[in-house]
Protein backbone atom coordinates (compact mmCIF):
# COMPACT_ATOMS: atom_id res chain seq x y z
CA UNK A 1 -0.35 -14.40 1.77
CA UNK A 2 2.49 -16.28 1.66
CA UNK A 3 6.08 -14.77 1.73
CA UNK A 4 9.58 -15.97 1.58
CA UNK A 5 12.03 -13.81 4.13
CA UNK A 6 14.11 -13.20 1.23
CA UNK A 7 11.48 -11.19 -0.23
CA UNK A 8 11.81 -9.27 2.72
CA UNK A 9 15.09 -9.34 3.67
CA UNK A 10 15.80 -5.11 3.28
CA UNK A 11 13.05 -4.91 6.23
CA UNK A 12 15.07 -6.67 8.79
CA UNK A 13 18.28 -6.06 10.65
CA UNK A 14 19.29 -9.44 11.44
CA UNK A 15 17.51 -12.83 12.09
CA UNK A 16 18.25 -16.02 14.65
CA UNK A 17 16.94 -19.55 14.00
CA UNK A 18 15.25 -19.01 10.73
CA UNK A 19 16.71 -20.18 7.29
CA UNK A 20 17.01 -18.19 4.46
CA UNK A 21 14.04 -19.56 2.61
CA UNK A 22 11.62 -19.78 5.51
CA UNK A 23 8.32 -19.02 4.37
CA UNK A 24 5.53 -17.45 6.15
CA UNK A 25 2.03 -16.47 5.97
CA UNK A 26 1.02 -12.82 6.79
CA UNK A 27 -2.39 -14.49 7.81
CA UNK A 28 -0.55 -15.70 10.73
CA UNK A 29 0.32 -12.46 12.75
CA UNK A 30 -0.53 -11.51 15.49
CA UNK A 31 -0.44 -8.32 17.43
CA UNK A 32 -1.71 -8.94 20.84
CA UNK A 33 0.01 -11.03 23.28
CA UNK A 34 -2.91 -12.63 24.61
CA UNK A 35 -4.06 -14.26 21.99
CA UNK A 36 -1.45 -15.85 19.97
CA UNK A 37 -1.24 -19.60 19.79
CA UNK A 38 1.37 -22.04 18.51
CA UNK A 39 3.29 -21.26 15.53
CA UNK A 40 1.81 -18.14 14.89
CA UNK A 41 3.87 -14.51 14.64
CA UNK A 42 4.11 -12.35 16.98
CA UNK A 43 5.01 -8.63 16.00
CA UNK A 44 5.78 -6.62 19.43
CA UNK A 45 4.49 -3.17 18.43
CA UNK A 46 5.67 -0.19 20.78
CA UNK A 47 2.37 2.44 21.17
CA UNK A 48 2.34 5.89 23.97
CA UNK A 49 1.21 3.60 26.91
CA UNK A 50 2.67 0.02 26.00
CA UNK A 51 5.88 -1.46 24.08
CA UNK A 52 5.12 -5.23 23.52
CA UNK A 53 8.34 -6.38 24.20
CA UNK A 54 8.01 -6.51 27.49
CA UNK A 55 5.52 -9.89 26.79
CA UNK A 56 8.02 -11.69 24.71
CA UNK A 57 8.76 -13.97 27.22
CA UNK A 58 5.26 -15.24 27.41
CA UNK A 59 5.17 -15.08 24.30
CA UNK A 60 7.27 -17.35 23.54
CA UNK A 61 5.99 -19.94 25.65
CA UNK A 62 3.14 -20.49 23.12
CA UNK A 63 6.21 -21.88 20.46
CA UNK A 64 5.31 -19.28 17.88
CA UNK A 65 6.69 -19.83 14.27
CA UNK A 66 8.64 -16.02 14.64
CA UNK A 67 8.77 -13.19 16.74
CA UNK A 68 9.47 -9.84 15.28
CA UNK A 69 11.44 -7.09 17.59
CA UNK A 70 13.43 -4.45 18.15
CA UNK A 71 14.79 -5.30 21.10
CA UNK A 72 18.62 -6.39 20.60
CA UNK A 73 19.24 -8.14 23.79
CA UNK A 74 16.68 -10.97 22.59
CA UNK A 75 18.55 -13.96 22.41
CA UNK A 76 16.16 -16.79 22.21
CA UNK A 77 13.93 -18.43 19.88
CA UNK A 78 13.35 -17.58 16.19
CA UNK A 79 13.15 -14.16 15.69
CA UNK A 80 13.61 -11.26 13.31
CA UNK A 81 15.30 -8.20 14.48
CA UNK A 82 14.12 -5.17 13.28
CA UNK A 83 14.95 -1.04 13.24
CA UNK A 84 11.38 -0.50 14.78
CA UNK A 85 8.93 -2.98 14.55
CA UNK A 86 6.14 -0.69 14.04
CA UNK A 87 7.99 0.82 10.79
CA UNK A 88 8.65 -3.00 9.69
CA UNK A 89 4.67 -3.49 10.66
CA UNK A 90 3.99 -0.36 8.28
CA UNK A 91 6.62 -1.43 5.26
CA UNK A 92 5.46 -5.25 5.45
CA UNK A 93 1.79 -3.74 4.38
CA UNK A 94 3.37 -2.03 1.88
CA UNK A 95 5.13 -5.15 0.39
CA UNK A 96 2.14 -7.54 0.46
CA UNK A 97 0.18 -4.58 -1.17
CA UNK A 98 2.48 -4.28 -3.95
CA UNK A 99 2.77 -8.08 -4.08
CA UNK A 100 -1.00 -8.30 -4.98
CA UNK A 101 -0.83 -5.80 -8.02
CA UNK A 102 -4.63 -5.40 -7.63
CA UNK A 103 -6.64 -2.42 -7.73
CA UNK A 104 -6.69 -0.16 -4.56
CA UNK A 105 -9.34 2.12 -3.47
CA UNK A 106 -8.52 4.39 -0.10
CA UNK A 107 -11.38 6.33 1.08
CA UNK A 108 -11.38 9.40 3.84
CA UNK A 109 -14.06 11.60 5.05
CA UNK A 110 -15.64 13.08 8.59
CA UNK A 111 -18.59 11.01 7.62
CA UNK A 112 -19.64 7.53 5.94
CA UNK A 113 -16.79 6.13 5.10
CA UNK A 114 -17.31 3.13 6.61
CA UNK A 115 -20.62 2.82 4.72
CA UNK A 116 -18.97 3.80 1.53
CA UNK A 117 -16.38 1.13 1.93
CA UNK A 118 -19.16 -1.65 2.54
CA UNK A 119 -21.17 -0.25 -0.09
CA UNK A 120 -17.72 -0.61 -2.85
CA UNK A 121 -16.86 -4.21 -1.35
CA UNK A 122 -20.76 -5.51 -1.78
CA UNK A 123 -20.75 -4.78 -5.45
CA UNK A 124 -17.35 -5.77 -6.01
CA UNK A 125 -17.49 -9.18 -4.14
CA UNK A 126 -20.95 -10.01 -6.07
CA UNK A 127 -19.00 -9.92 -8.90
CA UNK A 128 -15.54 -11.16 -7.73
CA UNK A 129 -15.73 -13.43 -4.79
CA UNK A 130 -13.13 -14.25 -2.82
CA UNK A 131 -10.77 -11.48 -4.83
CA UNK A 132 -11.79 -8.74 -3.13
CA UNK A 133 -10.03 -7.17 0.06
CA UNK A 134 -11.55 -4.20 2.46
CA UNK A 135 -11.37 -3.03 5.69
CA UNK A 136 -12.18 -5.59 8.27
CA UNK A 137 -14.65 -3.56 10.30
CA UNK A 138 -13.46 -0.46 11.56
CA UNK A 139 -9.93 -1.21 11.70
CA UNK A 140 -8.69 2.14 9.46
CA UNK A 141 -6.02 3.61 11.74
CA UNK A 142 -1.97 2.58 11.56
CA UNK A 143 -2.86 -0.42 13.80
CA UNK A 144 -6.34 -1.77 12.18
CA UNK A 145 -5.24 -0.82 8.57
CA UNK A 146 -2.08 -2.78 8.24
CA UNK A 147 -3.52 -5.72 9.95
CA UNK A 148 -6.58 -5.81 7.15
CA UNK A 149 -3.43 -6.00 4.57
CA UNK A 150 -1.89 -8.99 6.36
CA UNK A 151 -5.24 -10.80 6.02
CA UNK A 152 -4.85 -11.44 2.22
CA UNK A 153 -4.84 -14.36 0.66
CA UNK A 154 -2.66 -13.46 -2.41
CA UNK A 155 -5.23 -13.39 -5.57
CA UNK A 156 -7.24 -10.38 -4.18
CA UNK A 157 -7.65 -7.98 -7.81
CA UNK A 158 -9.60 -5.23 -5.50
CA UNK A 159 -8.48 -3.56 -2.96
CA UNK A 160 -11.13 -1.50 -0.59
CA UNK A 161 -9.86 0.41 2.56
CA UNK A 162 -10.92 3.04 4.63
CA UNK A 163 -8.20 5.63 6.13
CA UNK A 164 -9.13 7.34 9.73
CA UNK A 165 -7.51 9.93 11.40
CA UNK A 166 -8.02 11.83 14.60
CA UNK A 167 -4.63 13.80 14.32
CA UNK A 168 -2.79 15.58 11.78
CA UNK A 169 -0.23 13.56 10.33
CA UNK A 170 -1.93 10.05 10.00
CA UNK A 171 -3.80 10.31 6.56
CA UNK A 172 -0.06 10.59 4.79
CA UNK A 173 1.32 7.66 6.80
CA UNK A 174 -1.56 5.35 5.60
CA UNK A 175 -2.24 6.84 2.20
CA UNK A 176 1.86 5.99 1.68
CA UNK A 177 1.41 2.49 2.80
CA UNK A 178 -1.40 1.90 0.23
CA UNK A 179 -0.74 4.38 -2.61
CA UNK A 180 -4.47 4.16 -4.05
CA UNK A 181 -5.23 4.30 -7.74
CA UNK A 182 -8.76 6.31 -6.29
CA UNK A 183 -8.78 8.05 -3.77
CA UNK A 184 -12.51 9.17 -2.24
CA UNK A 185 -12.66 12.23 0.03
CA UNK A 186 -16.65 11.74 1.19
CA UNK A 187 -16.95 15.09 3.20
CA UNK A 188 -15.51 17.62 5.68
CA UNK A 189 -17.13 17.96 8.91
CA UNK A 190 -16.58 18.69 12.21
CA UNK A 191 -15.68 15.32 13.51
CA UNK A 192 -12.29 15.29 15.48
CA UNK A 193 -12.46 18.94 15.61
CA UNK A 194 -10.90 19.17 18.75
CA UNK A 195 -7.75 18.12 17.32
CA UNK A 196 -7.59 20.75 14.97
CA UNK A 197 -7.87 24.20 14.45
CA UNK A 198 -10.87 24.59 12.29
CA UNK A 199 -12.55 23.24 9.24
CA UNK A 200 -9.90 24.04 6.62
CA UNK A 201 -6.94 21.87 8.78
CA UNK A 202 -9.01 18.85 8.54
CA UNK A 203 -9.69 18.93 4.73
CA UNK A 204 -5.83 20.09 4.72
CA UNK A 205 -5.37 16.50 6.09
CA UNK A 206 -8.09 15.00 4.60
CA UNK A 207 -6.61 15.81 1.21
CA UNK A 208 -2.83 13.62 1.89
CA UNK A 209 -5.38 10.96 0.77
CA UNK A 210 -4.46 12.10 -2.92
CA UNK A 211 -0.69 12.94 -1.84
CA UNK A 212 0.32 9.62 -3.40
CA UNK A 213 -1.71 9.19 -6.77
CA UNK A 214 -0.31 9.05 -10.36
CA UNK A 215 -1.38 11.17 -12.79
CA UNK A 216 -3.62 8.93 -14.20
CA UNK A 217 -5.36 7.76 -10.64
CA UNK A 218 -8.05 9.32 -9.90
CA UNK A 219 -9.62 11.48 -6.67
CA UNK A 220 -13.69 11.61 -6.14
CA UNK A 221 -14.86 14.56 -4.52
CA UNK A 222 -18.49 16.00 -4.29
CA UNK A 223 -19.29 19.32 -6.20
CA UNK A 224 -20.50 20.44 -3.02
CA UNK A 225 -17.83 20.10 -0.77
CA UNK A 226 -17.04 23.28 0.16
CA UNK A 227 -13.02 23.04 0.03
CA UNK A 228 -13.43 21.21 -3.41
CA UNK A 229 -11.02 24.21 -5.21
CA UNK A 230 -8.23 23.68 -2.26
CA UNK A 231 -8.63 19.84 -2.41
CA UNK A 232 -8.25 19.70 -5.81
CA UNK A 233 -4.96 21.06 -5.88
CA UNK A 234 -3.47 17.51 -5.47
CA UNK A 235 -1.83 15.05 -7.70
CA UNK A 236 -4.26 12.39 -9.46
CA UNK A 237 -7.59 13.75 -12.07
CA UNK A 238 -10.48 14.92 -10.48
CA UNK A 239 -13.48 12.67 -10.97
CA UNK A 240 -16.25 15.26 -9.64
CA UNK A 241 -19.97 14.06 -8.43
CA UNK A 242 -22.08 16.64 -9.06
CA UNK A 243 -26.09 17.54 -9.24
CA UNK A 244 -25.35 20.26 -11.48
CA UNK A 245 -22.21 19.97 -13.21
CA UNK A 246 -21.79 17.92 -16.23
CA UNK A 247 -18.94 16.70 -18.32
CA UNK A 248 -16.30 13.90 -19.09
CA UNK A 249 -15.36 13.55 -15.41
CA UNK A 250 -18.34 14.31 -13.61
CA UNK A 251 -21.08 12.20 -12.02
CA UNK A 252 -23.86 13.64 -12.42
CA UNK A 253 -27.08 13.03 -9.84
CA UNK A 254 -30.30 13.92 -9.11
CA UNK A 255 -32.06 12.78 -5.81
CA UNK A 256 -35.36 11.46 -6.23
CA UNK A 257 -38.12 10.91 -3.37
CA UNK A 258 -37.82 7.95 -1.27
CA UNK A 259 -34.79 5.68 -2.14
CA UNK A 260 -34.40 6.44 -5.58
CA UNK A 261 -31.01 8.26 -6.97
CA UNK A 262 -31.14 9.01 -11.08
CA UNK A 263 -27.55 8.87 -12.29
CA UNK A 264 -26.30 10.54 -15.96
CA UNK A 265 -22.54 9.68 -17.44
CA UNK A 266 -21.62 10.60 -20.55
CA UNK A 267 -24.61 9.29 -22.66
CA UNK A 268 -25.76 6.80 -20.11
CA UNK A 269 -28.67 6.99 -17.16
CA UNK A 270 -29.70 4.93 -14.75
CA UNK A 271 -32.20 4.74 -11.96
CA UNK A 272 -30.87 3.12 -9.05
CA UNK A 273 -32.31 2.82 -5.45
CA UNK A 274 -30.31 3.06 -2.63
CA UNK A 275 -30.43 0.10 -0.03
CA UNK A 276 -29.90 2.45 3.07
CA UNK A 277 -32.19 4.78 4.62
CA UNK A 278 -31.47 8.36 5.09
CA UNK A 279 -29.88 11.80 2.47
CA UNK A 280 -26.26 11.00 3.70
CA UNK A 281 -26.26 7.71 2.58
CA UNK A 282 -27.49 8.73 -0.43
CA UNK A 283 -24.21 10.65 -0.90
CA UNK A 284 -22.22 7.60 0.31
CA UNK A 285 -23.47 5.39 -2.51
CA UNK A 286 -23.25 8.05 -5.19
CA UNK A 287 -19.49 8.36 -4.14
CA UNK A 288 -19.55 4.12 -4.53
CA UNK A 289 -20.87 4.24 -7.62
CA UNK A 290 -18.20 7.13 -9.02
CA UNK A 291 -15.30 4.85 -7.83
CA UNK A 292 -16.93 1.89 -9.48
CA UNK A 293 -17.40 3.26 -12.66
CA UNK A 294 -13.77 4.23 -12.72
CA UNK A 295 -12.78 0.28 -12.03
CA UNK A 296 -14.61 0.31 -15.24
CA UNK A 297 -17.66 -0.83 -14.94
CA UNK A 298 -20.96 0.68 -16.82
CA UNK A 299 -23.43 3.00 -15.54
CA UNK A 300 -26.42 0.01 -16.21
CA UNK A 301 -24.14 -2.63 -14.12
CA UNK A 302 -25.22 -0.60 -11.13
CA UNK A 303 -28.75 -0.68 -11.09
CA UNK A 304 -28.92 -3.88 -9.60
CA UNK A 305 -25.34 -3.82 -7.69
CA UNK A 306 -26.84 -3.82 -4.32
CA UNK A 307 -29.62 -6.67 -3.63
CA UNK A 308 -29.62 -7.66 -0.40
CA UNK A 309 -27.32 -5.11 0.86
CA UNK A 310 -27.53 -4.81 4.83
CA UNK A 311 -26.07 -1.96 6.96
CA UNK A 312 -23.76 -3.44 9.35
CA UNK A 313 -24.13 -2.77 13.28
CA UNK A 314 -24.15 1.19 14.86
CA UNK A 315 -24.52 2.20 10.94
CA UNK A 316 -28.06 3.36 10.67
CA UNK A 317 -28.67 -0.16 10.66
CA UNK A 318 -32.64 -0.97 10.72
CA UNK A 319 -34.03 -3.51 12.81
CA UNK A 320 -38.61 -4.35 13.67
CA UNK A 321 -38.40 -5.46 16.84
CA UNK A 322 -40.68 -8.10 18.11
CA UNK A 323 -43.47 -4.84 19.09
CA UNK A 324 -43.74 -4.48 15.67
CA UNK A 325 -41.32 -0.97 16.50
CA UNK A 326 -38.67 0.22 14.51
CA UNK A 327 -35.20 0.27 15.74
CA UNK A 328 -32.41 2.37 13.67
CA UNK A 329 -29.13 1.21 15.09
CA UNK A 330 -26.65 4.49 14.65
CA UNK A 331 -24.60 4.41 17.81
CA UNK A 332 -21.37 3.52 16.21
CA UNK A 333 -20.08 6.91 15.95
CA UNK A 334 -21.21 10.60 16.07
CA UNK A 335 -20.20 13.94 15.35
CA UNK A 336 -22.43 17.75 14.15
CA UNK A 337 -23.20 16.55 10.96
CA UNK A 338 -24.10 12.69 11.14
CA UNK A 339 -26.19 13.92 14.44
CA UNK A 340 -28.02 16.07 11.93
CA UNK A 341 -28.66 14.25 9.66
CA UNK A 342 -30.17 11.91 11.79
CA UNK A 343 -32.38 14.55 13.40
CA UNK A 344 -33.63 15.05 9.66
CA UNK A 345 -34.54 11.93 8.51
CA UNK A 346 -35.78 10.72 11.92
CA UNK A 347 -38.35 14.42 11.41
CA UNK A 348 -39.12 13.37 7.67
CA UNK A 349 -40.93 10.10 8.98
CA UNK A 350 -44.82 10.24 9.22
CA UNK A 351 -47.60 8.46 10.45
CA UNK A 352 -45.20 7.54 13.42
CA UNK A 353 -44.25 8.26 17.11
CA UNK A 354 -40.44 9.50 16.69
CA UNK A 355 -38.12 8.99 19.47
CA UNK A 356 -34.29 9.79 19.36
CA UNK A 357 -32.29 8.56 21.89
CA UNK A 358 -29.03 10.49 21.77
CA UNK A 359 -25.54 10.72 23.82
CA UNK A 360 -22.53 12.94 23.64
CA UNK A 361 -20.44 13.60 20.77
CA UNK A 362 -16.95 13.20 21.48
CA UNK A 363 -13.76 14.93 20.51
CA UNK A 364 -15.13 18.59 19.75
CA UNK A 365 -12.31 20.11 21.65
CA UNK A 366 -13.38 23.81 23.39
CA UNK A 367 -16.06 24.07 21.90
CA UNK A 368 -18.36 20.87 22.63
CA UNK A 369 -20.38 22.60 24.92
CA UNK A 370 -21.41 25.30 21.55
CA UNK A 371 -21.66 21.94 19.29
CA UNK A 372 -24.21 20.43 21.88
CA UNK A 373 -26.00 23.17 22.11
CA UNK A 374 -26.72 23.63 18.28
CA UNK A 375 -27.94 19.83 18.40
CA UNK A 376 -30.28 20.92 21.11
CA UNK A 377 -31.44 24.05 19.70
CA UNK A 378 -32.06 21.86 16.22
CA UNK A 379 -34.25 18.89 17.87
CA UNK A 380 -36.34 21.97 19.49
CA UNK A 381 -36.90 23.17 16.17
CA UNK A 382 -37.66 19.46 15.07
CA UNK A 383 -40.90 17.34 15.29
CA UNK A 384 -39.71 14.60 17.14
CA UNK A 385 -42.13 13.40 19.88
CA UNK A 386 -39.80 12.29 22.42
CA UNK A 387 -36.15 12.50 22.89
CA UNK A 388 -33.66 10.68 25.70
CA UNK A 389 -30.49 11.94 26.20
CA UNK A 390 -27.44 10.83 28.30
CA UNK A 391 -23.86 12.29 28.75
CA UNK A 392 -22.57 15.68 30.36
CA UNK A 393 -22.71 17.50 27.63
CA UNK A 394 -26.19 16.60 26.37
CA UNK A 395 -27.58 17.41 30.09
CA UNK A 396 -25.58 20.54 29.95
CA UNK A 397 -26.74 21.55 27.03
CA UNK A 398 -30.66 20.55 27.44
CA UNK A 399 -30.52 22.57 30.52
CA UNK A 400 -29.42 26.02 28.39
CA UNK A 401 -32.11 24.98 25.75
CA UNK A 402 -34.80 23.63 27.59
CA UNK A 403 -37.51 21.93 24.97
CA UNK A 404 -40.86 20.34 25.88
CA UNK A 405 -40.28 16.55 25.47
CA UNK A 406 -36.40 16.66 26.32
CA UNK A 407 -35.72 13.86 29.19
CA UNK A 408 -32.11 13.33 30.99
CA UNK A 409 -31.44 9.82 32.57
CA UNK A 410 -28.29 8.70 34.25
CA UNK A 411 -28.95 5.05 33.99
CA UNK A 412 -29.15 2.97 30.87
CA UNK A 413 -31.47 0.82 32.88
CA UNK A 414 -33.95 2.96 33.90
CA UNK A 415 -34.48 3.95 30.18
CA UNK A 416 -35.56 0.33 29.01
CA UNK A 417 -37.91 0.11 31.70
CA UNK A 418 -39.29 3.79 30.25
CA UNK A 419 -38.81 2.74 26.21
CA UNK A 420 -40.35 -0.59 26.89
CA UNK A 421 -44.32 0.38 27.33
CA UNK A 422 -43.84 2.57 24.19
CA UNK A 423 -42.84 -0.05 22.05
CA UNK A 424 -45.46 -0.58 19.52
CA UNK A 425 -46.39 -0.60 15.32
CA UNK A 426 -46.37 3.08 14.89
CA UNK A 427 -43.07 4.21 17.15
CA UNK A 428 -39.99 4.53 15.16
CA UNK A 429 -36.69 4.76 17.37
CA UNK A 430 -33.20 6.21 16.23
CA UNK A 431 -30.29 5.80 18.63
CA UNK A 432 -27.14 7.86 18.19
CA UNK A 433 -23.91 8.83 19.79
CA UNK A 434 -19.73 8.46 19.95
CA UNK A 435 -18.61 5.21 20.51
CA UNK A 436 -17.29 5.87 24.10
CA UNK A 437 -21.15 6.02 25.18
CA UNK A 438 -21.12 2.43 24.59
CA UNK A 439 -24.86 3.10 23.50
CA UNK A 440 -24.95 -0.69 21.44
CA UNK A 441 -25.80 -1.65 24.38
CA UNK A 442 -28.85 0.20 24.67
CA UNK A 443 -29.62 -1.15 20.97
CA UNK A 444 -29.17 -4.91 22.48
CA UNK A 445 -30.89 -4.51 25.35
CA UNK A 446 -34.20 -2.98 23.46
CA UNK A 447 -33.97 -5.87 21.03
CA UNK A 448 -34.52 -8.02 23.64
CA UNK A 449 -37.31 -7.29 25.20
CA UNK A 450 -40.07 -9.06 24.22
């Protein structure tokens, strides 16, 4: 987007070298020192371990158009000074949000809402292209989020971004930068856990997400959340899915077998199949569908909203390898309840050798070792054929709840030379744990072989 410094001229201190009507575009900054070319921005963002000062100089070797610090002694090149560049970072967001005047859509949740974001932006862009802006991959924390903003072009009318936290606090910063006009809550697990006290802290933080909306915006929550009555006392109407509620504001579903989800509003229904594999995602695309009706859109426009829709990598993403095998691709992220759900569908399959290949969770706090342990005690109770597992918890915790079947290896290596004589038509594989396991690699590595 392109913006005058007038514009912003209450987010800056002073400025050196730049005229009053320079004009930049938001598309051109940069937050890493390593990578910024020639008359690009530079914004020197100050984090726990770093402040990016400190590479101004070589910064400015690459000519960029404007460097943005708060560092007062800077005396060289064109520059903005700022009160603290990762405020100005935050309020520019802001700006170029308000700028755009288009509809905004902030989703939260333990679980899927990275799915749920993909699953809102695939409808929308089918029927809006190139006006619709979302959450460049994963990037939903006070780093990834603004930089999605500064990607628009300027005639985005949807706005689609997803809001991660790990710590209380961050949920209020982010849902203040955006100021949704729906908010979606998709769940309350256990992920993070270990950064808060229980349960009830992280839907406490969950629910800032609706801190921000006007009384005619509008928060989605399921009926079956279980914090629904203490969420719900939050600003913004209450736009309930439900599978046995009914009523003006509620969503009403009922799950079919297979794909199929039957949908009633008002005095509409509507079959629609979901393009994903497994329950959760099930819930995911009810929540999409809640958030698109309130963009307006009727109950019938759904039914074909998601053709061609393709899970993107480490999201339960489905791959048949060249074996003729079945590859699920879920080692993005992991926490209790994703890892369980996983465990179910992967159970409900028939007809076909099942093998899970699972690492630790991470960020469980204290009690990891318990969390493991449940996992554990669940696959025993399972009817998978064959499960892998790698990480110190997962070996600690297979060796308290020993299972027949259950196999620890310390080398991703060794596994692919044990996976690969099993590949064949009837073996279905499902691959799952936190992203510090670095278990895509697993996923690449099995695609390849031949």
């Amino acid at each position: 987007m392109k913006i005058n410094l007038y514009e912003i001229k209450h987010l800056f201190i002073s400025k050196k070298n730049l005229d009053d009507d320079f004009i930049f575009d938001s598309e051109d900054i940069f937050i890493d020192s390593r990578i910024i070319t020639k008359n690009k921005i530079f914004i020197a963002l100050k984090g726990k371990n770093f402040n990016a000062n400190c590479f101004i100089p070589e910064v400015m070797k690459q000519n960029p158009k404007m460097v943005v610090t708060d560092n007062n002694d800077l005396n060289e090149g064109p520059f903005l000074n700022v009160e603290c560049t990762n405020k100005f970072f935050m309020e520019l967001a802001s700006f170029i949000l308000n700028k755009l005047k288009a509809k905004k859509i902030g989703i939260t949740g333990s679980n899927g809402k990275t799915t749920t974001k993909e699953l809102i932006t695939f409808f929308l862009k089918n029927k809006f292209p190139n006006k619709v802006l979302s959450t460049i991959g994963n990037f939903n924390n006070d780093i990834g989020l603004p930089l999605t903003i500064m990607s628009a072009k300027g005639n985005e009318e949807f706005v689609v971004l997803e809001m991660g936290t790990n710590h209380p606090g961050e949920i209020e910063i982010l849902a203040d930068v955006v100021k949704p006009n729906i908010s979606i809550i998709t769940n309350i697990g256990d992920a993070h856990i270990g950064n808060y006290k229980n349960q009830r802290a992280i839907a406490q933080e969950k629910k800032n997400i609706f801190k921000f909306l006007k009384a005619d915006d509008f928060k989605i929550i399921d009926g079956k959340n279980k914090f629904l009555s203490e969420l719900n006392d939050s600003p913004g109407k209450l736009f309930l899915t439900s599978e046995e509620k009914s009523g003006i504001e509620v969503l009403n579903y009922q799950n079919s077998h297979g794909r199929e989800v039957n949908l009633n509003y008002h005095t509409e229904s509507v079959i629609i199949e979901c393009p994903i594999d497994g329950e959760h995602n099930k819930q995911n695309l009810i929540l999409a569908c809640a958030a698109i009706i309130k963009l307006g859109f009727s109950l019938s426009s759904l039914k074909d909203g998601w053709l061609n829709f393709t899970s993107i990598d480490g999201r339960f993403k489905k791959t048949i390898l060249n074996s003729g095998a079945e590859l699920i691709d879920d080692s993005y992220n992991s926490n209790p309840e994703s890892m369980k759900s996983a465990i179910d569908y992967l159970s409900k399959i028939n007809n076909k050798k099942k093998i899970l290949i699972l690492g630790d969770m991470g960020e469980l706090g204290e009690n990891s070792g318990h969390y493991h342990e449940k996992i554990v005690s669940k696959i025993n109770n399972s009817n998978l054929d064959i499960v892998y597992g790698m990480g110190l918890e997962i070996e600690k915790a297979f060796k308290k709840n020993k299972g027949k079947n259950l196999y620890i290896f310390h080398d991703k290596s060794e596994l692919i030379k044990i996976i690969q004589p099993l590949l064949s038509m009837n073996v279905i594989i499902l691959i799952k744990a936190s992203r510090f396991m670095n278990f895509d690699t697993i996923v690449r590595d099995i695609k390849e072989l031949k």
